[in-house]
N, C-alpha and C. Protein backbone atom coordinates (compact mmCIF):
# COMPACT_ATOMS: atom_id res chain seq x y z
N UNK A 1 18.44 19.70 4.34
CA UNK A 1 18.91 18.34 4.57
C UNK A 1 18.43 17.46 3.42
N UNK A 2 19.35 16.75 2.89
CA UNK A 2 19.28 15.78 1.98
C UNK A 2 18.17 14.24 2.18
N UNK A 3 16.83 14.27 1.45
CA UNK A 3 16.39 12.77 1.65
C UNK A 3 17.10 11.80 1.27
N UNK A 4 16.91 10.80 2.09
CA UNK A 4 17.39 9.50 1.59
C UNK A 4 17.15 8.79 0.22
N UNK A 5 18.20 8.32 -0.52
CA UNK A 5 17.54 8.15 -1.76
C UNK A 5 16.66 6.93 -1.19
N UNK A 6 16.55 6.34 -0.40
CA UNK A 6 15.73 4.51 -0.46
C UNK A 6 14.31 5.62 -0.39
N UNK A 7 13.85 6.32 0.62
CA UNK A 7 13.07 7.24 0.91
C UNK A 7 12.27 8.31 -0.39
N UNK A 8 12.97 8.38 -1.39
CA UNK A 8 13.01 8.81 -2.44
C UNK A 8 12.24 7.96 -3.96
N UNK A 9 12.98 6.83 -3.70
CA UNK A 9 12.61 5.34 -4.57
C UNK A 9 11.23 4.99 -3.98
N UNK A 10 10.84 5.07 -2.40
CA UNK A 10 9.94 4.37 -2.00
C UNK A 10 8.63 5.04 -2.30
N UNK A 11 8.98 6.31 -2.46
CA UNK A 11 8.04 7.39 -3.05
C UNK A 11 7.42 7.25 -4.13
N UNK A 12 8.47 7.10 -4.92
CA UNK A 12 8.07 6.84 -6.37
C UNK A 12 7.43 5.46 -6.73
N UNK A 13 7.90 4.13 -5.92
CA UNK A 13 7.67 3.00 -6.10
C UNK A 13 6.18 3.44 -5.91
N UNK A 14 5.40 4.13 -4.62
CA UNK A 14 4.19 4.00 -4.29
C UNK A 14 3.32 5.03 -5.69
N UNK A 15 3.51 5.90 -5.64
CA UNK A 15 2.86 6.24 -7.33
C UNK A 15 2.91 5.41 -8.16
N UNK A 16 3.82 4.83 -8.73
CA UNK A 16 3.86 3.84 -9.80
C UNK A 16 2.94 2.63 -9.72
N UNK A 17 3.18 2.30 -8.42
CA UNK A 17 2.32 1.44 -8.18
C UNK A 17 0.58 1.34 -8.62
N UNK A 18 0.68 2.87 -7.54
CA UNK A 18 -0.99 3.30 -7.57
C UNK A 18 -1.06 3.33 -8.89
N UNK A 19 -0.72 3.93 -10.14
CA UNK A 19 -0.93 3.76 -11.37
C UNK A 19 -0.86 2.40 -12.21
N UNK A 20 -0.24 1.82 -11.75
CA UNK A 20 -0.30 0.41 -12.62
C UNK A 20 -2.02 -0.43 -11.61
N UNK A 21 -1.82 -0.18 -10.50
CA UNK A 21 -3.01 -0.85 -10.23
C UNK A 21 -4.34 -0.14 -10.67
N UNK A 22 -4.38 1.50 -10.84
CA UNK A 22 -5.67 2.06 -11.34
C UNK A 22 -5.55 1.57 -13.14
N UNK A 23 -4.39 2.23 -13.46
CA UNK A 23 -4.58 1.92 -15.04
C UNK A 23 -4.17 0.24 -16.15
N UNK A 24 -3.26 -0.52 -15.49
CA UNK A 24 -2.86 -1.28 -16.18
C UNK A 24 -3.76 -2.63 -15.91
N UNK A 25 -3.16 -2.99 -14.37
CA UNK A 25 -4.17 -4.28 -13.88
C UNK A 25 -5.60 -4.13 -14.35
N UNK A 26 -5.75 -5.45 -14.74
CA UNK A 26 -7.17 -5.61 -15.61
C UNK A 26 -8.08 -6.56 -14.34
N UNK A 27 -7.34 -6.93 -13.30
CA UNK A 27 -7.89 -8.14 -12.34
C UNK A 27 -8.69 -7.02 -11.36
N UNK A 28 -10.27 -7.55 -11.43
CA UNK A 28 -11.18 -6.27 -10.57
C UNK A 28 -10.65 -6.52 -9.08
N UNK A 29 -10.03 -7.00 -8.72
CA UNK A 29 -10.12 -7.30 -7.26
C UNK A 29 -9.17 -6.72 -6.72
N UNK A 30 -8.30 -5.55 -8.17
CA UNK A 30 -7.82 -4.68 -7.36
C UNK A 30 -8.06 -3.37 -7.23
N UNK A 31 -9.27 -3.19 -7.77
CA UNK A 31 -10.04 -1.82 -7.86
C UNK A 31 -10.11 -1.09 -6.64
N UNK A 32 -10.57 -1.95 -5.24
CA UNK A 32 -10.97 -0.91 -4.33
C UNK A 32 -9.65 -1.05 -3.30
N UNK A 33 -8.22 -0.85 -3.85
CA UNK A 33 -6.99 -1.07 -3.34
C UNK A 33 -6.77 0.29 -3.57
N UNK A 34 -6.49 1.00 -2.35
CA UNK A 34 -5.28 2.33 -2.45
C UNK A 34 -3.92 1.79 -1.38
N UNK A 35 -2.98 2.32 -2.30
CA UNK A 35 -1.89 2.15 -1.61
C UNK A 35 -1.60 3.33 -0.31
N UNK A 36 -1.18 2.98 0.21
CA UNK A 36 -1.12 3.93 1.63
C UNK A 36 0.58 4.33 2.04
N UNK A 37 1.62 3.39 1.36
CA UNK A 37 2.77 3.39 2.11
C UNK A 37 3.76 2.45 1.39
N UNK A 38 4.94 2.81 1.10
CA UNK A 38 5.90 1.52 0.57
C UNK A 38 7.25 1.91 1.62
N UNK A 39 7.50 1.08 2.24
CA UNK A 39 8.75 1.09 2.79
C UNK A 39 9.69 0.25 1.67
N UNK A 40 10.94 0.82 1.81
CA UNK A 40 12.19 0.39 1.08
C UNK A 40 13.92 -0.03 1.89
N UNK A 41 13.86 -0.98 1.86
CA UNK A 41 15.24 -1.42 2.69
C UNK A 41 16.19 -0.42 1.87
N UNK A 42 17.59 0.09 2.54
CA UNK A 42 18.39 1.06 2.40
C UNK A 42 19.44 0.41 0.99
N UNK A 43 19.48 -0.78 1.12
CA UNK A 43 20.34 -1.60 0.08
C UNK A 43 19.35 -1.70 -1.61
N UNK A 44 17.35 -1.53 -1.71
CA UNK A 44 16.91 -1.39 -1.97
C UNK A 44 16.65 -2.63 -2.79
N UNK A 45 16.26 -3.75 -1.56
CA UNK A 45 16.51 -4.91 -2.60
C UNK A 45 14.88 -5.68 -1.98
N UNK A 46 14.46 -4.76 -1.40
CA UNK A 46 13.09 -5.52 -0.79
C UNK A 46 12.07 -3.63 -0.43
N UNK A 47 11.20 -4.04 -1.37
CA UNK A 47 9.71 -3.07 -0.72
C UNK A 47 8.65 -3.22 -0.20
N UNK A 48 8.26 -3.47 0.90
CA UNK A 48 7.11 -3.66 1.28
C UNK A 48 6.02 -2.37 1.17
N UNK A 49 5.13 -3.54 0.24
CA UNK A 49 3.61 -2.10 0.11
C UNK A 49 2.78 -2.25 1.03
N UNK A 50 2.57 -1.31 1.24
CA UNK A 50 1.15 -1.43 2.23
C UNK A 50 -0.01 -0.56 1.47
N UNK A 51 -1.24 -1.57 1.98
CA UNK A 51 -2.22 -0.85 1.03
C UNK A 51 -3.37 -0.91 2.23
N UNK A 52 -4.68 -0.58 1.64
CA UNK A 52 -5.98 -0.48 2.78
C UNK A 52 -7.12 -0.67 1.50
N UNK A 53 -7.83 -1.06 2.01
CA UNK A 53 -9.35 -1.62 1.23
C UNK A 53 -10.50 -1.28 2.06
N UNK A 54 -11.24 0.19 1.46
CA UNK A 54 -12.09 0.61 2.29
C UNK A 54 -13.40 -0.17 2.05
N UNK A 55 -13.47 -1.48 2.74
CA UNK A 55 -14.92 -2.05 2.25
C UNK A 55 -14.74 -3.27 3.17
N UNK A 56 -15.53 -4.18 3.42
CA UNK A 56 -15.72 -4.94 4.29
C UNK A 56 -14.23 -5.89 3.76
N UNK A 57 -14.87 -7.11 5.01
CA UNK A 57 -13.65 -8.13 4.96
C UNK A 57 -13.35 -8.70 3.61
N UNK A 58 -14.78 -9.24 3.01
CA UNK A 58 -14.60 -10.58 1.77
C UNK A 58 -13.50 -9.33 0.65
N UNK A 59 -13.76 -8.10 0.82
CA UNK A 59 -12.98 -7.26 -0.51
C UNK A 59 -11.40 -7.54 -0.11
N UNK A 60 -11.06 -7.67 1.38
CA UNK A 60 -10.14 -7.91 1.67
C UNK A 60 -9.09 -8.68 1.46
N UNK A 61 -10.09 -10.08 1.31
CA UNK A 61 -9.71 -10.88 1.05
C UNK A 61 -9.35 -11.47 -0.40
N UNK A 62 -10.38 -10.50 -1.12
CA UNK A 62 -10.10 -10.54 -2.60
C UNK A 62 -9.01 -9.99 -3.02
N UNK A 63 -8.74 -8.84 -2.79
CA UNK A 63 -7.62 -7.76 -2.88
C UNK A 63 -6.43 -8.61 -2.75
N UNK A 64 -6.34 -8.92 -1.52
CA UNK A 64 -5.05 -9.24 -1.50
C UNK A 64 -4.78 -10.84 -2.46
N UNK A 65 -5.85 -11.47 -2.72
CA UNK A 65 -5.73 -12.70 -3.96
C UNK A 65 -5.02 -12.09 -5.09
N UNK A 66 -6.00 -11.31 -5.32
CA UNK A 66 -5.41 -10.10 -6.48
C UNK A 66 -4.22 -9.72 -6.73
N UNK A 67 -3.63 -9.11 -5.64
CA UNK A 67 -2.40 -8.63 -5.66
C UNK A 67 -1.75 -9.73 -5.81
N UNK A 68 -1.48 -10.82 -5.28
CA UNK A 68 -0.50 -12.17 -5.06
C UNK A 68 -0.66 -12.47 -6.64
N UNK A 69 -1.86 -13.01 -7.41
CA UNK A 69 -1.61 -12.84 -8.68
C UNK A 69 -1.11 -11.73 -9.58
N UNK A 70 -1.06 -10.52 -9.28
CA UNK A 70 -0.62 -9.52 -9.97
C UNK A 70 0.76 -8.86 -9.73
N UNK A 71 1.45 -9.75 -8.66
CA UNK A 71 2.82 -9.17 -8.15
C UNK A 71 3.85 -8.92 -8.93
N UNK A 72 3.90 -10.10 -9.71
CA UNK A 72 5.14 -10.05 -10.54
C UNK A 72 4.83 -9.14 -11.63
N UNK A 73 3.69 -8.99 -12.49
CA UNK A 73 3.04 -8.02 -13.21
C UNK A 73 3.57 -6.37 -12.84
N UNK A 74 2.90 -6.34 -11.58
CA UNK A 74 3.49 -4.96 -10.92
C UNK A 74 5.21 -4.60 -10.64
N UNK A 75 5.21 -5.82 -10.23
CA UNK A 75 7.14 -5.68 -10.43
C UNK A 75 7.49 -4.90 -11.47
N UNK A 76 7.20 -6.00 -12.34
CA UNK A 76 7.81 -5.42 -14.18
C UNK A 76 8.05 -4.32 -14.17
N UNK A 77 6.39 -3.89 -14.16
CA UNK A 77 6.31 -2.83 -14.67
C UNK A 77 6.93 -1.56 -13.85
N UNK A 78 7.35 -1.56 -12.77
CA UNK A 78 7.46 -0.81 -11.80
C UNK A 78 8.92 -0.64 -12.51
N UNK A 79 9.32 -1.80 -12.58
CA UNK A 79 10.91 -1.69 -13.13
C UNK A 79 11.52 -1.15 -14.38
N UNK A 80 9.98 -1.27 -15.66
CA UNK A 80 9.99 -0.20 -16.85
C UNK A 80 10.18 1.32 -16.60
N UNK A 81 9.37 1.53 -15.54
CA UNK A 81 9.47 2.87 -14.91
C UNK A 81 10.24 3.73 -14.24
N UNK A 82 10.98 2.96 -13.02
CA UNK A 82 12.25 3.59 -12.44
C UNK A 82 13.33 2.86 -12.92
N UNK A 83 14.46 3.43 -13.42
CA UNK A 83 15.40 3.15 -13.27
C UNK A 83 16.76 2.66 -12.12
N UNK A 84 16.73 1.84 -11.67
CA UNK A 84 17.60 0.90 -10.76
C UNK A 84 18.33 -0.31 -11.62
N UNK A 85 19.59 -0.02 -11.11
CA UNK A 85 20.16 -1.48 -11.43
C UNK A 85 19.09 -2.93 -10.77
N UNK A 86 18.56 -2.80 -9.92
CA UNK A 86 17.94 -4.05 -9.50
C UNK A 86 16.75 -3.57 -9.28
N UNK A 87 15.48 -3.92 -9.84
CA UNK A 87 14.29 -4.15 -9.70
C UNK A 87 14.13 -5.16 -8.19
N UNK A 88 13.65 -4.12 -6.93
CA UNK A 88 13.49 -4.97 -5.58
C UNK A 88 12.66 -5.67 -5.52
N UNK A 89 12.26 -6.59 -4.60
CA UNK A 89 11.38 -7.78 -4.34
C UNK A 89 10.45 -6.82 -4.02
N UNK A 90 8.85 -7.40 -4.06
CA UNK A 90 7.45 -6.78 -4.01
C UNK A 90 7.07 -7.06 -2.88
N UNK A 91 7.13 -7.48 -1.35
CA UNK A 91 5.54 -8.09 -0.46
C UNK A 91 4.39 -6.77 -0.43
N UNK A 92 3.68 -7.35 -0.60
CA UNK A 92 2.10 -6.82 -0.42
C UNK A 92 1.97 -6.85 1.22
N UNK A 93 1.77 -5.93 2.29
CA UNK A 93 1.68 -6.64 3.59
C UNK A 93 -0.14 -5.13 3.45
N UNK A 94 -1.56 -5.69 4.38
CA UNK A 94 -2.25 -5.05 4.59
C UNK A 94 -1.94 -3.62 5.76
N UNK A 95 -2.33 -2.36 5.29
CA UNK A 95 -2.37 -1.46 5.97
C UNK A 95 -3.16 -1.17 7.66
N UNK A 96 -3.56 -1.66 8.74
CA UNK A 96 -4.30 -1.56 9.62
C UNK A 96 -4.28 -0.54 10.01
N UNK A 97 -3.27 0.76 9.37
CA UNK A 97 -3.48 1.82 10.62
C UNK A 97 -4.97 2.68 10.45
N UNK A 98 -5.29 3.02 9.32
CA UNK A 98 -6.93 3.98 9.41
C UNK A 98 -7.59 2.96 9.78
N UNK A 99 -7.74 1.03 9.89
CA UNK A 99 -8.22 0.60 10.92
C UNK A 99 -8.60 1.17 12.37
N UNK A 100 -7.30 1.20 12.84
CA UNK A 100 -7.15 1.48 14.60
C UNK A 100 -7.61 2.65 14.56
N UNK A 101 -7.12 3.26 13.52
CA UNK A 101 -7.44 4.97 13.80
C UNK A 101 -9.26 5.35 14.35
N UNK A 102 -9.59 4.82 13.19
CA UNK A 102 -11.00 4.43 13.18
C UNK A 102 -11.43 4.39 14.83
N UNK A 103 -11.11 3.19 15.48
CA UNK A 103 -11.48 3.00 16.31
C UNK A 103 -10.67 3.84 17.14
N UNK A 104 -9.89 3.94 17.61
CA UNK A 104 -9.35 5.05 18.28
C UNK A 104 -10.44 6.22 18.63
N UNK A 105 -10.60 6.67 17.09
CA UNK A 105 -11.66 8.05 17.39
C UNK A 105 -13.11 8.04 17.66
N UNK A 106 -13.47 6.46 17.43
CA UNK A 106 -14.95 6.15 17.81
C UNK A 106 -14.86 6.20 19.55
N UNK A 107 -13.59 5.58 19.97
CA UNK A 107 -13.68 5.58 21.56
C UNK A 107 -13.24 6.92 22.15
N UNK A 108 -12.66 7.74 21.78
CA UNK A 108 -12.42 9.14 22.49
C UNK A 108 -13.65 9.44 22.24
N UNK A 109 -14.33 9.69 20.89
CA UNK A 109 -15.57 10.02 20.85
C UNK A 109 -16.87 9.59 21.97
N UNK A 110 -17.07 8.27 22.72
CA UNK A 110 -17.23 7.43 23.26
C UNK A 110 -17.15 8.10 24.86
N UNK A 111 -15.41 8.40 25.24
CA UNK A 111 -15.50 9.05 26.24
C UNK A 111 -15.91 10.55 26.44
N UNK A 112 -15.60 11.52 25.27
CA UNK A 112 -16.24 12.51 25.44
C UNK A 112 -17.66 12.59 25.38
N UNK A 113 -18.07 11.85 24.91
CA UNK A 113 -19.33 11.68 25.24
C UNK A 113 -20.26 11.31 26.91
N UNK A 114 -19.78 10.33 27.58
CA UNK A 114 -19.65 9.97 28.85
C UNK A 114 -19.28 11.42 29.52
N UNK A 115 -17.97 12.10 29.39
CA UNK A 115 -18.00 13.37 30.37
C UNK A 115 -18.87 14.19 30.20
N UNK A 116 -19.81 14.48 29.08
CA UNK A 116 -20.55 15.44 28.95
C UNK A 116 -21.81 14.97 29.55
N UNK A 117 -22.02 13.99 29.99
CA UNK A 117 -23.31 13.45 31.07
C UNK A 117 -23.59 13.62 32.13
């Protein structure tokens, strides 16, 4: 079965990404940023990234400063890289899921713990 090309683009958008933020961006506040996920509308005119920042809140909060200054930067360049008639819009939205996950497994952990008492 054939992938979707948006599915395909969104792939690539998220490598490219991760590379322009490890190698190009010079702004530290996006150092402890891994990207986790890019969704791509099917018309391919909007990507939302999702990323995660393994470190307390204030990095959080930096990160994503970071990114908002570095968006259009990352655009560009994203757009040097793949070929599309239209270079899509960028949002940055934060990743929560290894958040929940997190907790998720602290509380099963939590109850298996309790049954074994």
């Amino acid at each position: 079965m054939a992938v979707k090309r948006s599915v395909r683009i969104a792939e690539r958008i998220r490598r490219e990404a991760g590379r322009i933020l490890l190698f190009e961006v010079k702004d530290p506040g996006v150092k402890p940023i891994t990207i986790s996920e890019v969704r791509i509308t099917d018309d391919l005119k909007l990507a939302k990234i999702y990323y995660t920042v393994f470190d307390e809140q204030k990095q959080r909060e930096q990160a994503e400063q970071a990114l908002q200054r570095a968006g259009k930067f990352i655009r560009s360049e994203i757009g040097k890289c793949i070929d599309l008639r239209f270079i899509p819009e960028i949002e940055f939205h934060y990743d929560k899921i290894p958040e929940q996950t997190q907790k998720l497994n602290e509380l099963f952990a939590k109850i298996r713990d309790e049954e074994h008492e």
